[in-house]
Protein backbone atom coordinates (compact mmCIF):
# COMPACT_ATOMS: atom_id res chain seq x y z
CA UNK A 1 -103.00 -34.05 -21.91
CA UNK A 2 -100.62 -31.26 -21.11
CA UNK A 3 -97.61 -32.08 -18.81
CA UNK A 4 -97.50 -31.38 -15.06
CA UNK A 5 -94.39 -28.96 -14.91
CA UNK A 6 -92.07 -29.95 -12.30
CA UNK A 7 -91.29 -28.36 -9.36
CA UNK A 8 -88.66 -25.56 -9.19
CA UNK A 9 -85.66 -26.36 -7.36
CA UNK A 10 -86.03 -24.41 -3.89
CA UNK A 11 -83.99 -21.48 -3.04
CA UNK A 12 -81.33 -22.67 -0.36
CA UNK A 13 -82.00 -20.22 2.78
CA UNK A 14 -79.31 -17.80 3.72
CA UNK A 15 -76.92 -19.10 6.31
CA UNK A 16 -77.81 -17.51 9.41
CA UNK A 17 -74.93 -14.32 9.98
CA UNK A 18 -72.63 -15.21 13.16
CA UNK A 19 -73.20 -12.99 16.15
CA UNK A 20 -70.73 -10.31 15.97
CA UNK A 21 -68.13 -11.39 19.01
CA UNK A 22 -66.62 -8.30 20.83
CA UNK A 23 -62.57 -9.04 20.62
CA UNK A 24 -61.01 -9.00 23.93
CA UNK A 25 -57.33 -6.73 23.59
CA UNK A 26 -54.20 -7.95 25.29
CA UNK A 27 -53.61 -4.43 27.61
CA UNK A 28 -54.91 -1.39 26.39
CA UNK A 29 -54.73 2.52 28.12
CA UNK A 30 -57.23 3.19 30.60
CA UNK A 31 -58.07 7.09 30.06
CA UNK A 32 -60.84 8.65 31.64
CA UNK A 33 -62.44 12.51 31.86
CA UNK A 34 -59.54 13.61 34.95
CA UNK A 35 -57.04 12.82 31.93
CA UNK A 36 -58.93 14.78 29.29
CA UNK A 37 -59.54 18.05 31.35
CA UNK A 38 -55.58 18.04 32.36
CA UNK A 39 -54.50 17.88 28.52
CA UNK A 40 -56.93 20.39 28.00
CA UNK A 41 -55.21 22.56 30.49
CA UNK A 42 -51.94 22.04 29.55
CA UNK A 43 -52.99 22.95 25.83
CA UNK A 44 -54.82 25.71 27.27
CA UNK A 45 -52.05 27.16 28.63
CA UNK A 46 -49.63 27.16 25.04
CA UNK A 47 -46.99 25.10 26.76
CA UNK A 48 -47.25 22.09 24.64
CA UNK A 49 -44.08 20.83 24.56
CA UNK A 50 -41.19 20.19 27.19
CA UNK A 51 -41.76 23.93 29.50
CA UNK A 52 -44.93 23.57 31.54
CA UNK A 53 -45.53 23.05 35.01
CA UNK A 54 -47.30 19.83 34.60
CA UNK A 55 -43.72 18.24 33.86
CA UNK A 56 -42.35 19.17 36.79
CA UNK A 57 -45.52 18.37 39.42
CA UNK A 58 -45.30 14.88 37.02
CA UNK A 59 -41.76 14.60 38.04
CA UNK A 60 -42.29 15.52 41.83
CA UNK A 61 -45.29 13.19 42.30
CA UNK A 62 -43.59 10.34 40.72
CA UNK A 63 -40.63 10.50 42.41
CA UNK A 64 -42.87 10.76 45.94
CA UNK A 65 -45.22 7.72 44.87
CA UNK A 66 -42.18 5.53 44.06
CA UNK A 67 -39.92 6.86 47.30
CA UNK A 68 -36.99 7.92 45.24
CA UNK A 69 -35.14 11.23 46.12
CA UNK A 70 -35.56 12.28 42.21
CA UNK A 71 -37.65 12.06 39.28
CA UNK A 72 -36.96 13.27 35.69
CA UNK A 73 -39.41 13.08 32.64
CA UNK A 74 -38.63 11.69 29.44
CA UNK A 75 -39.44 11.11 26.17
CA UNK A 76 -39.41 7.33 26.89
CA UNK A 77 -38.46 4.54 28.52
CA UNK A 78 -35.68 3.99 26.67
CA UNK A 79 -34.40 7.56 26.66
CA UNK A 80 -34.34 7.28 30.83
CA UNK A 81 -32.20 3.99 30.10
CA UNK A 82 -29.95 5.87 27.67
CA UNK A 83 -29.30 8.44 30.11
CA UNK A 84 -28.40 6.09 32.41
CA UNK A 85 -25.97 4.50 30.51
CA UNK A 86 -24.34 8.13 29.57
CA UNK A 87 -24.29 8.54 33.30
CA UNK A 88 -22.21 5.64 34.59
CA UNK A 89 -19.94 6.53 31.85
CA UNK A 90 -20.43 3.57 29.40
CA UNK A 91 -17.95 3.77 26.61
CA UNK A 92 -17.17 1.72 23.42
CA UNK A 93 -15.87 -1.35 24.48
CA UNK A 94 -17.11 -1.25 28.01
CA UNK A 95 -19.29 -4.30 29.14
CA UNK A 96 -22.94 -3.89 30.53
CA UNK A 97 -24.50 -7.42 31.88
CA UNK A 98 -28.06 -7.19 30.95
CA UNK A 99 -30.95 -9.73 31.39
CA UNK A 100 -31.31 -12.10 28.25
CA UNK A 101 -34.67 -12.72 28.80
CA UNK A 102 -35.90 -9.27 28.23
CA UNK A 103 -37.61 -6.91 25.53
CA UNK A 104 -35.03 -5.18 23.20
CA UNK A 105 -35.10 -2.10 24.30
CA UNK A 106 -33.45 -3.31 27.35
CA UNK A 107 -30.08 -4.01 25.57
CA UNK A 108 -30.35 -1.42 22.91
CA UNK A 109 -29.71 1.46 25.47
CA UNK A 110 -26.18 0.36 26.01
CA UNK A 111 -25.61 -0.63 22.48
CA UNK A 112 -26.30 2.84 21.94
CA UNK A 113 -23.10 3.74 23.77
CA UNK A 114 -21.14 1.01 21.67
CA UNK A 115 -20.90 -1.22 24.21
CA UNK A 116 -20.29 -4.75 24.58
CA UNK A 117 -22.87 -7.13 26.67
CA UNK A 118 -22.97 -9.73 28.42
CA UNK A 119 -26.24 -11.50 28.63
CA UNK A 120 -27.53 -12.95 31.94
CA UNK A 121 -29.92 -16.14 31.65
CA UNK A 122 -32.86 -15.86 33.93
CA UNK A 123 -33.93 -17.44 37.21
CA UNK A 124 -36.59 -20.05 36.30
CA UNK A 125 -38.59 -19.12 39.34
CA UNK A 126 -38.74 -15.63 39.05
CA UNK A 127 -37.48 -15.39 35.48
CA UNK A 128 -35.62 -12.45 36.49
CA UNK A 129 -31.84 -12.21 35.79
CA UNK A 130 -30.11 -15.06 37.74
CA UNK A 131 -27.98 -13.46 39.73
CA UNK A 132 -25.93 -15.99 41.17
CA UNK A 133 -24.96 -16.83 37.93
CA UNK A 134 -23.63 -13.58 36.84
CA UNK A 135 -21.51 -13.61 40.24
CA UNK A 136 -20.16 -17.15 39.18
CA UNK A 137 -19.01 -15.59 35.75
CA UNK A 138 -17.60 -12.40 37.61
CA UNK A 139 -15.86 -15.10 39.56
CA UNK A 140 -14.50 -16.67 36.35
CA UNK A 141 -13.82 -13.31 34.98
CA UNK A 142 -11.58 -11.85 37.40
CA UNK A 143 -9.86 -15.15 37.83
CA UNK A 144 -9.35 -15.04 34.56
CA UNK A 145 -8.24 -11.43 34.18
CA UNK A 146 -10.78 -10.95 31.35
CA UNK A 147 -13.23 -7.78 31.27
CA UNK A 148 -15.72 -7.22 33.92
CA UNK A 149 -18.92 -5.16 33.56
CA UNK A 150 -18.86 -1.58 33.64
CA UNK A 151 -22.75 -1.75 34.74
CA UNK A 152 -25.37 -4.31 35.55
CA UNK A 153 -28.81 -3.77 34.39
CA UNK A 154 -31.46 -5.90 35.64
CA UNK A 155 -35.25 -5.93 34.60
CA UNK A 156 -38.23 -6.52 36.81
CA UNK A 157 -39.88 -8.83 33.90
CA UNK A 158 -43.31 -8.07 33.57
CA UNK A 159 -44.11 -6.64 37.00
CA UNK A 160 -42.16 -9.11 38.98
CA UNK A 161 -39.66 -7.99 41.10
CA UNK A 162 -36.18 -8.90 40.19
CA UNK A 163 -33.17 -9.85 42.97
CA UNK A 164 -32.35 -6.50 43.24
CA UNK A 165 -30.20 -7.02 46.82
CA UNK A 166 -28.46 -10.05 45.86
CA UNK A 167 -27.22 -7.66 42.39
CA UNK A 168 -26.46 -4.23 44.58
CA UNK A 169 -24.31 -6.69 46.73
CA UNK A 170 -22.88 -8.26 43.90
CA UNK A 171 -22.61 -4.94 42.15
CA UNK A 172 -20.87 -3.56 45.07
CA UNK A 173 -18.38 -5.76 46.02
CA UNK A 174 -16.84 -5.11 42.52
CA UNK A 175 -17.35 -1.46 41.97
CA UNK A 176 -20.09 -1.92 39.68
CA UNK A 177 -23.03 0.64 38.92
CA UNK A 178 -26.74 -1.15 38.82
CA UNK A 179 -29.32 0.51 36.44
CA UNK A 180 -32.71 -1.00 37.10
CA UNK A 181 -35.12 -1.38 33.77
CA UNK A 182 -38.50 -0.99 35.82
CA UNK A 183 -40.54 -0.23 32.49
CA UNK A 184 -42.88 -3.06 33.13
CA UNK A 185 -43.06 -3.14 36.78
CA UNK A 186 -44.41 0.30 37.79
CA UNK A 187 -46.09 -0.22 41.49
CA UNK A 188 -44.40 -3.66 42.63
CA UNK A 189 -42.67 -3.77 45.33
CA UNK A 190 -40.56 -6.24 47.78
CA UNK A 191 -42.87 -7.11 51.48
CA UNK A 192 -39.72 -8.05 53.35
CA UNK A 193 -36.40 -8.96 53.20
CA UNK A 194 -34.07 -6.54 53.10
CA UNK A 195 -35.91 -4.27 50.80
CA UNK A 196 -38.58 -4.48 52.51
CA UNK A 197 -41.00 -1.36 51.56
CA UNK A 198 -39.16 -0.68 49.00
CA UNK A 199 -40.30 0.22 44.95
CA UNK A 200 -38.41 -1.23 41.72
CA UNK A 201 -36.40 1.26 39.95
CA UNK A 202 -35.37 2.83 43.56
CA UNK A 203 -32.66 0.74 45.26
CA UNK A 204 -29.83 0.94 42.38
CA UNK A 205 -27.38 4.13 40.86
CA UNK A 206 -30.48 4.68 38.45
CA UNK A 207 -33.85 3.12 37.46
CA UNK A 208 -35.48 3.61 34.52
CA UNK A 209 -39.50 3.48 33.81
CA UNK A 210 -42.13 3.57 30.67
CA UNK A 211 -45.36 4.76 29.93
CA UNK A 212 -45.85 3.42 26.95
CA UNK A 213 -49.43 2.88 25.54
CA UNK A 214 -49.81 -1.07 27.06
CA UNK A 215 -48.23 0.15 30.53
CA UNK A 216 -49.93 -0.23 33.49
CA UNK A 217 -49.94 3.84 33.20
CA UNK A 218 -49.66 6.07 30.46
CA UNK A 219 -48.58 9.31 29.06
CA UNK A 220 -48.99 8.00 24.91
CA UNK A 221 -45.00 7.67 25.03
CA UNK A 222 -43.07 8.62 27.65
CA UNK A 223 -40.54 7.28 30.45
CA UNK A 224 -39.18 8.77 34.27
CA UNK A 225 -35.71 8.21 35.51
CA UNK A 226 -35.13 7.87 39.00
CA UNK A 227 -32.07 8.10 41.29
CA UNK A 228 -31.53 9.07 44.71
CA UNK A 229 -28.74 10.80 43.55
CA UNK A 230 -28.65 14.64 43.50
CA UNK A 231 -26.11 15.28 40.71
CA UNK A 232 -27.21 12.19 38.82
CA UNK A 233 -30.24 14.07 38.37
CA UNK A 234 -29.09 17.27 37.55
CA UNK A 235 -27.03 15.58 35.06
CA UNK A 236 -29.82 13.45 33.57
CA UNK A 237 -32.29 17.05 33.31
CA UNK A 238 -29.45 18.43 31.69
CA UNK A 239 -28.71 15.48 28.94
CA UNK A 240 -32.65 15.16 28.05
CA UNK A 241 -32.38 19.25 27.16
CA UNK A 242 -30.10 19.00 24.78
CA UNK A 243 -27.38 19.70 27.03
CA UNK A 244 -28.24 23.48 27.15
CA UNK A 245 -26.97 26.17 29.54
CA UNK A 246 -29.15 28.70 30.56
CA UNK A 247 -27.28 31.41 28.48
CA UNK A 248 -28.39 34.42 26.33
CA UNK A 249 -27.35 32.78 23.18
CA UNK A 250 -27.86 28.82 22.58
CA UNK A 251 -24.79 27.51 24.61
CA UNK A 252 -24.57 23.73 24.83
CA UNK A 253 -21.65 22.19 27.53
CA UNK A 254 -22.22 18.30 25.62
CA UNK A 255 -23.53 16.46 23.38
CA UNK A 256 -27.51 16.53 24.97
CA UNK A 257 -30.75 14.42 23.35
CA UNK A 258 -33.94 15.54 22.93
CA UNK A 259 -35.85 13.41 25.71
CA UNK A 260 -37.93 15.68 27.66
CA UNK A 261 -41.07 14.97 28.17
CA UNK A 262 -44.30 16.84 26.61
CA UNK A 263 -46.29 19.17 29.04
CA UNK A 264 -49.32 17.65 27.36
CA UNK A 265 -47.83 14.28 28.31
CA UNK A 266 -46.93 14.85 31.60
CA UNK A 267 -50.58 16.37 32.43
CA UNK A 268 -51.80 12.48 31.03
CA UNK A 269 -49.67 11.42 33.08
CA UNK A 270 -50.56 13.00 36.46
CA UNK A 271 -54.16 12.25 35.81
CA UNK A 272 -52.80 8.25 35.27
CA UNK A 273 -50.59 8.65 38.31
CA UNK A 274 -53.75 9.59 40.61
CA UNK A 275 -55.65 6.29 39.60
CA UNK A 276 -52.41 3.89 39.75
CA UNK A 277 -53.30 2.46 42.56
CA UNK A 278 -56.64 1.48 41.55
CA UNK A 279 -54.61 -0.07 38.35
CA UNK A 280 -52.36 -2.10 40.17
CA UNK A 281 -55.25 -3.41 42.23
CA UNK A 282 -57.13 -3.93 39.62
CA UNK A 283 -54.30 -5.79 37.57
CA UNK A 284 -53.32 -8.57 40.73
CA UNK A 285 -56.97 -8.97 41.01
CA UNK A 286 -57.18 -9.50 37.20
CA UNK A 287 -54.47 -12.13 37.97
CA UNK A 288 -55.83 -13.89 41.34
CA UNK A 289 -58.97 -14.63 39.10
CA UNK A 290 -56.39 -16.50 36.39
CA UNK A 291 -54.20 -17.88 39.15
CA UNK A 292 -57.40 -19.73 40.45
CA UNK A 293 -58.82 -20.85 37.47
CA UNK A 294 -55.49 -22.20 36.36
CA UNK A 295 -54.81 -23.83 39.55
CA UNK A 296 -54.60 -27.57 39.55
CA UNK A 297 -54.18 -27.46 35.34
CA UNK A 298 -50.77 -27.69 33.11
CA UNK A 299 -50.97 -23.95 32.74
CA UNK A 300 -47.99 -22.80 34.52
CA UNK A 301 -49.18 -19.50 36.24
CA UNK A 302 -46.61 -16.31 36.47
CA UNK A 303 -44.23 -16.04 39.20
CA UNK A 304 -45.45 -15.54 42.79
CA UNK A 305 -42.45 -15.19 45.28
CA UNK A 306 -42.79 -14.58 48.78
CA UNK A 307 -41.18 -11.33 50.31
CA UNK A 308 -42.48 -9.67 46.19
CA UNK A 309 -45.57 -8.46 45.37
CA UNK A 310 -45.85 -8.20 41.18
CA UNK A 311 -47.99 -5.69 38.99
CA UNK A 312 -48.66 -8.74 36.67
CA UNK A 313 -47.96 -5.74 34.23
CA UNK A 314 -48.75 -8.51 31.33
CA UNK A 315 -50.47 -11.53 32.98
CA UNK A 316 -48.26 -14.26 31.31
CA UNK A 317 -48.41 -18.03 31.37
CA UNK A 318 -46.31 -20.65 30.19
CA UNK A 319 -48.16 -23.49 27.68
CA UNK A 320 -47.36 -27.20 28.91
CA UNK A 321 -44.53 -28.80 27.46
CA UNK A 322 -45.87 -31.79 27.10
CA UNK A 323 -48.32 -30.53 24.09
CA UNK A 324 -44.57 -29.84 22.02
CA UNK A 325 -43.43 -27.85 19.90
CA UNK A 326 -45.71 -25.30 18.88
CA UNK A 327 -47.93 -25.39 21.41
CA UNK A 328 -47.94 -22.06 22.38
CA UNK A 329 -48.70 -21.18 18.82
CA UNK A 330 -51.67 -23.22 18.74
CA UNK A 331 -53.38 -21.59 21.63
CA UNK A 332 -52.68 -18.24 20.55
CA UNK A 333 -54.36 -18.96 17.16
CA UNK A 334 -57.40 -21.06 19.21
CA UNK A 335 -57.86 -17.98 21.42
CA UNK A 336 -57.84 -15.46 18.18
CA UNK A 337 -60.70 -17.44 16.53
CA UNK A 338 -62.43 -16.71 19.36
CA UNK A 339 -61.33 -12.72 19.21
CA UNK A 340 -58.88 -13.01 22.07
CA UNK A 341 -55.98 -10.89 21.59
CA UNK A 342 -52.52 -12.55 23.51
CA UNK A 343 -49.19 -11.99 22.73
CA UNK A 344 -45.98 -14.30 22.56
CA UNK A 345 -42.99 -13.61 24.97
CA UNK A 346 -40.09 -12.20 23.42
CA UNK A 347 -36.74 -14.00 21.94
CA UNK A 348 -34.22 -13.76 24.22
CA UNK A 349 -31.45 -11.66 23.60
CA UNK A 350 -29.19 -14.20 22.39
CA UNK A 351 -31.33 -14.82 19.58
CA UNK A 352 -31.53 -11.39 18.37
CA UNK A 353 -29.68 -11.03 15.01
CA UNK A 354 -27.66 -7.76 16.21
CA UNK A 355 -26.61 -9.77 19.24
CA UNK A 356 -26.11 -13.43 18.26
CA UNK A 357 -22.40 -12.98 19.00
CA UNK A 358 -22.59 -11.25 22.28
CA UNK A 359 -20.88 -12.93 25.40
CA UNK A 360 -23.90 -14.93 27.36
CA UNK A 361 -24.36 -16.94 30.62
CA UNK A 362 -26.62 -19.84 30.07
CA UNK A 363 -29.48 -19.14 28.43
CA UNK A 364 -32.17 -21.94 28.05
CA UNK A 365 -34.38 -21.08 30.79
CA UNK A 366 -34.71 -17.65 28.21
CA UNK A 367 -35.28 -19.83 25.39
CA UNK A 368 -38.25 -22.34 27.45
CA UNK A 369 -39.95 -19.15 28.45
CA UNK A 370 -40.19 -17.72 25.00
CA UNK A 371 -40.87 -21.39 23.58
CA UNK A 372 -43.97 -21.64 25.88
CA UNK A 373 -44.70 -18.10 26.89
CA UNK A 374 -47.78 -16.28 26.30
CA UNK A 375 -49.81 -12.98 27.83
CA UNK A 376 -53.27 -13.20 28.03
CA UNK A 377 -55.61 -10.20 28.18
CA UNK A 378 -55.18 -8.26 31.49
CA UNK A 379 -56.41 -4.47 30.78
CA UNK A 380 -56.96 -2.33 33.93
CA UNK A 381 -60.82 -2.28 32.87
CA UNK A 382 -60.76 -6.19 31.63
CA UNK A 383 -64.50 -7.38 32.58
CA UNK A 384 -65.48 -10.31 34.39
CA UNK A 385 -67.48 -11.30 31.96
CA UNK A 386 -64.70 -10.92 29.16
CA UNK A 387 -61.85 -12.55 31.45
CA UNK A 388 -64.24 -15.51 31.82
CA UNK A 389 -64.42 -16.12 27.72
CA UNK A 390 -60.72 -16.09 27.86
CA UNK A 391 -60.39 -18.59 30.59
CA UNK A 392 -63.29 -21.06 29.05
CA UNK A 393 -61.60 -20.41 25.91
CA UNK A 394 -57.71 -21.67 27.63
CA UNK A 395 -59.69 -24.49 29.31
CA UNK A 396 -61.53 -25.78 26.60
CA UNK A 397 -57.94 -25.68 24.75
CA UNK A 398 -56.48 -27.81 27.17
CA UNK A 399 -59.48 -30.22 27.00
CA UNK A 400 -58.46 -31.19 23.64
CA UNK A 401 -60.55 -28.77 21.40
CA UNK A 402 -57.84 -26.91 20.39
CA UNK A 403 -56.34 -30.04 18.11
């Protein structure tokens, strides 16, 4: 009698395929049809590059949205914060006091100019430059007889507000010039106070601002210097043209840059500029929804000062301690399993490799906030529905699922 054949093994069935998850970016342009059918314009018209009226209604509608007496277009932020440095004269050898807790660029403007620095720890409730610590070490200084700063650059960190009175004051009692980075703090401004009213990047000598892709506005690349100063600007328009003189021949008075910005830029950014209030609204709304989901957690929301009113330019949060080391680390690779983008907080200064010998003021509030710093997603056009994964996902982190 013939064998019953055994059954054949059965085919395992095909893991079901994992829904497709839409990834949720950090801060990404907003750019709608006003923007395209301004580029088009400007391309239109065969002034593509640095001649074209668009650059100078940019210029003229910047400066009136921020209240400052002068606007001038450049190539980027850093370019206006080279020029600015050119302009209060800084020379090899001179001293600038910059912020420590800050973005490279920041200090790389006056290292451009061969200067020394002297890096300023920041305020651990606005983390902002402290400035009563930099007067201390002017105190020291002149007591001392050893160099004081030729200029004092302070950064409004991530849309907050820095103490911009408490350094003009400073600033002024020793016969110092105050450039103000504003690249990440377009549209915040100080409610009372004596600057009450009163825009970052418009109370100092200069101030300096970005429209880099992840700003709160854009132009692609790009930057504005401000100044209520009339000759400060004619100097800074002249410097970004490569120092030309309007002569027959190619006559140049100095050595010049080539920071102008684009016409095609400048029409991006004149579209941007007409929405930027809508931006900023939609950005401290973006972080009100955060604020209250955090509230009553270890997640250490951003700044909110009274008398300030922050962009949130990068809605950023600091990880609790009390997870250790690493723990910021951990959440940003929980959140990217889950196709959050977020983004650490930069080094401070001080632990830059160029400027690990630089003169510093304290510096371990810097170091805490990179240690335990991270931006969560906060684009203009950030859904709901999107922001809500991110805060289930931050929640569910500090639940324990994240171990």
């Amino acid at each position: 009698m013939a064998s019953t054949p055994l059954p054949l093994p059965s085919t395992p069935a095909e893991p079901p395929e994992r829904p497709t998850v839409s990834r949720v970016p950090l801060a990404i342009p907003n750019i709608g049809e006003r923007e395209a059918t301004l580029m088009n314009e400007a391309i239109s018209s065969g002034f593509v590059s640095s001649v074209g009226h668009f650059v100078s209604d940019f210029e003229k509608r910047f400066a009136e949205y921020v209240g400052a007496k002068y606007a001038v277009a450049c190539a980027s932020g850093t370019a206006a914060l080279h020029i600015a440095m050119r302009l209060a004269d800084i020379q090899p050898g001179d001293l600038v006091a910059v912020s420590d807790f800050t973005f490279m660029a920041s200090s790389n403007a006056a290292s451009y100019q061969f200067a020394e620095l002297l890096l300023v720890d920041s305020d651990p409730e606005s983390w902002c430059m402290d400035v009563p610590k930099l007067r201390a070490e002017l105190e020291r200084r002149k007591a001392a007889g050893e160099k004081l700063p030729k200029a004092i650059e302070i950064v409004h960190i991530l849309g907050q507000p820095a103490d911009a009175a408490a350094a003009v004051e400073l600033a002024r009692e020793y016969g110092i010039v105050v450039i103000e980075d504003a690249a990440e703090a377009l549209g915040a401004v100080w409610t009372s106070g004596p600057l009450a009213g009163r825009h970052v990047g418009t109370v100092g000598d200069m101030g300096a601002f970005s429209f880099n892709g992840n700003k709160i506005m854009t132009t692609g690349g790009g930057g504005m210097f401000t100044t209520n100063d009339e000759e400060l600007a004619r100097r800074a328009k002249h410097l970004s043209t490569q120092a030309r003189q309007p002569d027959r021949g190619y006559l140049h008075d100095e050595i010049g840059f080539n920071y102008r910005l684009t016409n095609i830029a400048a029409a991006l950014g004149v579209a941007q500029l007409e929405r930027l209030d809508g931006f900023v609204a939609a950005k401290r709304a973006i972080a009100k929804r955060y604020n209250e989901a955090f509230a009553g957690t270890e997640i250490q929301t951003p700044p909110q000062l009274d008398g300030q009113e922050s962009t949130y330019w990068l809605y950023s949060v600091q990880v609790p301690a009390s997870r250790g080391a690493g723990a910021r680390d951990e959440l940003q690779d929980f959140l990217a399993e889950a196709n959050i983008e977020s983004r650490s907080l930069w080094r401070p200064l001080h632990m830059q490799p160029p400027l690990k010998d630089e003169a510093r003021v304290g510096g371990s509030v810097g170091e805490d906030l990179f240690a335990r710093g991270l931006s969560l997603p906060c684009s203009t056009d950030l859904t709901p529905v999107d922001q809500q994964r991110v805060i289930d996902r931050v929640l569910e982190w500090l639940a324990g699922s994240g171990e």
